[in-house]
Protein backbone atom coordinates (compact mmCIF):
# COMPACT_ATOMS: atom_id res chain seq x y z
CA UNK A 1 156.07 152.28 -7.84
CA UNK A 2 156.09 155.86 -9.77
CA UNK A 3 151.85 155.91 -9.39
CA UNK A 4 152.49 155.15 -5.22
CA UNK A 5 151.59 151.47 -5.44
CA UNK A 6 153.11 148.74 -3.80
CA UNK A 7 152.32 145.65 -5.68
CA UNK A 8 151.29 145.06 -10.01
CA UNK A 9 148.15 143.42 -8.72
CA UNK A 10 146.81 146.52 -6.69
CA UNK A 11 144.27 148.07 -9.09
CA UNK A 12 142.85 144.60 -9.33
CA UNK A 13 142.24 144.42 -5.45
CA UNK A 14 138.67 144.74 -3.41
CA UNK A 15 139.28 147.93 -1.64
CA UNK A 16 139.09 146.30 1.66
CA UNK A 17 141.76 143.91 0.62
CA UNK A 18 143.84 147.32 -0.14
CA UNK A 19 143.33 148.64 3.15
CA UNK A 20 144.82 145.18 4.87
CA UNK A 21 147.58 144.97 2.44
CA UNK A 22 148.47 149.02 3.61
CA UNK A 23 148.19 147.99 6.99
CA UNK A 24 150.06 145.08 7.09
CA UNK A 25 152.71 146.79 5.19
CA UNK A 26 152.42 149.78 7.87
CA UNK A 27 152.95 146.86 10.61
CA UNK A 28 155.79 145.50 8.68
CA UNK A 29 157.41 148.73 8.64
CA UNK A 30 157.22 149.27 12.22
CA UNK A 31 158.28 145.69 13.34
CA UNK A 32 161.51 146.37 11.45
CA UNK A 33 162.66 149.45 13.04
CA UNK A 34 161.05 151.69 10.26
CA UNK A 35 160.08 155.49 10.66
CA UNK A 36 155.89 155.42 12.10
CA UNK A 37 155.05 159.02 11.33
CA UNK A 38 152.41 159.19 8.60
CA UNK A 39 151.25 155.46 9.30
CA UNK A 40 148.34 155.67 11.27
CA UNK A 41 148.65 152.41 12.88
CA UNK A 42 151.79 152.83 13.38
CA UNK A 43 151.35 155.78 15.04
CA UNK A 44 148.35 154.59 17.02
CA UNK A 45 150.83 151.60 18.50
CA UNK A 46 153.69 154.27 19.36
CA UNK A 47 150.94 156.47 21.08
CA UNK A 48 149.71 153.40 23.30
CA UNK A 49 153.08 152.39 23.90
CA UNK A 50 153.40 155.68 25.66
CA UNK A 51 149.93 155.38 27.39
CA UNK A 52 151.21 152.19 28.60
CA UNK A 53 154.77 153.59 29.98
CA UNK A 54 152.50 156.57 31.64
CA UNK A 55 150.12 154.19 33.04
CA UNK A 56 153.13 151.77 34.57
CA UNK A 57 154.33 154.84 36.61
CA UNK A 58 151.32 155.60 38.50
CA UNK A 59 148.88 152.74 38.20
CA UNK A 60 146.72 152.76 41.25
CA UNK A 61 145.27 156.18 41.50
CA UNK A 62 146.19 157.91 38.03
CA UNK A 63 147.44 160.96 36.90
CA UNK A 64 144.46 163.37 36.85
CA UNK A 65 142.73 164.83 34.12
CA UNK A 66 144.54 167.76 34.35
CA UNK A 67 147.93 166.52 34.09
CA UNK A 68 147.17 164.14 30.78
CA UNK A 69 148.65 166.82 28.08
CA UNK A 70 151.82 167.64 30.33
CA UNK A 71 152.38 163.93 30.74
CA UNK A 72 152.12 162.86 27.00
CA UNK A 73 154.19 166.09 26.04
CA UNK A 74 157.39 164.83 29.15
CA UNK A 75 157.02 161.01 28.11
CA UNK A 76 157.55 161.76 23.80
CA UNK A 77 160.94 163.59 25.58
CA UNK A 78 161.41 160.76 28.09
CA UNK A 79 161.43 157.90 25.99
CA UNK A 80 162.45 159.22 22.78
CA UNK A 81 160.39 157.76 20.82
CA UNK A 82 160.59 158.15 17.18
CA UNK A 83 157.00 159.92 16.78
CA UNK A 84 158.01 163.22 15.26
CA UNK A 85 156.63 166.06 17.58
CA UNK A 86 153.98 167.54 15.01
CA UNK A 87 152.20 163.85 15.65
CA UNK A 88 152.61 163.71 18.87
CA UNK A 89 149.13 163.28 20.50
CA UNK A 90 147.40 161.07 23.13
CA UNK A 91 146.49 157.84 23.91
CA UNK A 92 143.60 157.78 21.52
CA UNK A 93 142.00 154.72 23.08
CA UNK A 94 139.35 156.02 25.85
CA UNK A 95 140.26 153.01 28.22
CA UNK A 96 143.96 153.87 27.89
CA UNK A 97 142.92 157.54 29.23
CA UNK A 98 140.57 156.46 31.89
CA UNK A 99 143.31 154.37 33.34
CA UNK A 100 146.08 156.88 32.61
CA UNK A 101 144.22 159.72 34.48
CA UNK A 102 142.21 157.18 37.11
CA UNK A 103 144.84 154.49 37.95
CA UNK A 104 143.15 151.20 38.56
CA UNK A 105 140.27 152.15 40.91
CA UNK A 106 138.96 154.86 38.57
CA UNK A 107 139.09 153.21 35.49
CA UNK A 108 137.18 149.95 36.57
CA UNK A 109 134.69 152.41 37.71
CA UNK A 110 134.53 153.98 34.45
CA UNK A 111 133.83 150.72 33.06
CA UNK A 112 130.92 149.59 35.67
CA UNK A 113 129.29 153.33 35.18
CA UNK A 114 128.86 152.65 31.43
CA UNK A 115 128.14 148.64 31.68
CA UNK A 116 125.62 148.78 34.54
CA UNK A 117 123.19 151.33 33.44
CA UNK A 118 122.38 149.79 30.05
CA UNK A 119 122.86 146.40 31.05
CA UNK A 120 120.97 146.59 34.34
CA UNK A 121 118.32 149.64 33.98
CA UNK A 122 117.69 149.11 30.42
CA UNK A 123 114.64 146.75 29.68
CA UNK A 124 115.14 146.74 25.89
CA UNK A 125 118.43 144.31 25.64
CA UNK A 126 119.23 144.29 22.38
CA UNK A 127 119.68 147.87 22.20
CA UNK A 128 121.47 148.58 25.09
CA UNK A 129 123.80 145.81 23.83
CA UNK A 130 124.16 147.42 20.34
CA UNK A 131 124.75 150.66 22.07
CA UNK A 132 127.88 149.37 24.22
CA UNK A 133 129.30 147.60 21.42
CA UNK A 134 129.50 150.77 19.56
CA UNK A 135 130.91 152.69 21.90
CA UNK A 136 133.29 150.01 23.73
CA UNK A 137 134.69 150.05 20.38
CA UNK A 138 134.88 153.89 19.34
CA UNK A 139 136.91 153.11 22.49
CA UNK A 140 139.50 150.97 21.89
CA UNK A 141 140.39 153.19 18.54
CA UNK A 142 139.40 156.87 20.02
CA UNK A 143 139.26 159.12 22.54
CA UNK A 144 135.53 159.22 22.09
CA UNK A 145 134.55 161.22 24.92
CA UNK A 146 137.21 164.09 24.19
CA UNK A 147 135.38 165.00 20.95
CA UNK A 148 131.74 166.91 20.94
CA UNK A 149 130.03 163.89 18.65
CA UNK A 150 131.11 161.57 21.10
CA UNK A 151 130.48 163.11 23.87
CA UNK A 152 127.10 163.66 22.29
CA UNK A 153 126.54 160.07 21.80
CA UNK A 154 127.46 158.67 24.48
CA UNK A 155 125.60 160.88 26.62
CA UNK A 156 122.55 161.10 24.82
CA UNK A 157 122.22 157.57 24.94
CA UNK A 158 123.78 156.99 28.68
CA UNK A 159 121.25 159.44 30.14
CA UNK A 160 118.19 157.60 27.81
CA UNK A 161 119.21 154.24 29.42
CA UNK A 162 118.76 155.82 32.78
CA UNK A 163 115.79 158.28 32.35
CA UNK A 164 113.50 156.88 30.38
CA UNK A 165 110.06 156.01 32.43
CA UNK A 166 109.92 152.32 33.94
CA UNK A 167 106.66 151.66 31.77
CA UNK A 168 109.27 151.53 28.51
């Protein structure tokens, strides 16, 4: 306990196996009323618990981009939750944020502009495949597009799906 481990048998563990046993101890934690901050699951379940209280309030037609950081910053005060404010942040889920600022109708557009030009357009399946599943999933665990590699990828990949010549 002294070194920081939880169990005898930790040195002797694959490293993945590590990482499960800190997150299910992280869940743990959490499912008994324990403090989240510096457990980054944890802390990614408190912050989409608020996405999800944001999203209830105004589902249809969103919030606007411009009113995401004002909302986060009044629903940590509203509901109290137990996130101390120096870990405060947003959604980090992309789909959480497109529905949070688009409501309903927005965010199932988001969806259809990034399924149907790959999936549709793009000749070369396989890689338009690959290319969603990446990025559906930087999705579920980031806000993706909010960073400049993100944005990068996504976009440089988007707009090669949908220029490229029709000879490819």
């Amino acid at each position: 306990i002294e070194q920081g481990k939880t169990n005898y048998l930790q040195d002797e563990w694959w490293p993945l196996r590590a990482r499960f046993e800190a997150l299910r101890l992280q869940y743990e934690n959490l499912s008994s009323g324990g403090n989240p901050n510096g457990n980054s699951v944890a802390m990614r379940l408190g912050y989409w618990d608020i996405a999800r209280e944001l999203f209830s309030e105004k589902p249809w037609f969103g919030r606007g981009m411009q009113n995401l950081k004002s909302s986060f910053k009044q629903a940590y005060q509203n509901y109290q939750h137990p996130i101390d404010q120096e870990y405060q942040k947003r959604a980090h889920n992309q789909w959480l944020t497109f529905f949070i600022c688009f409501g309903i109708l927005g965010g199932l557009l988001c969806v259809l502009a990034f399924i149907y030009p790959p999936v549709v357009l793009g000749k070369k399946r396989a890689l338009a495949m690959a290319y969603l599943l990446i990025l559906f999933t930087s999705f579920f665990f980031e806000d993706t597009l909010e960073t400049q590699m993100g944005a990068t990828f996504a976009g440089f990949w988007y707009a090669w799906f949908i220029l490229r010549s029709p000879r490819d």
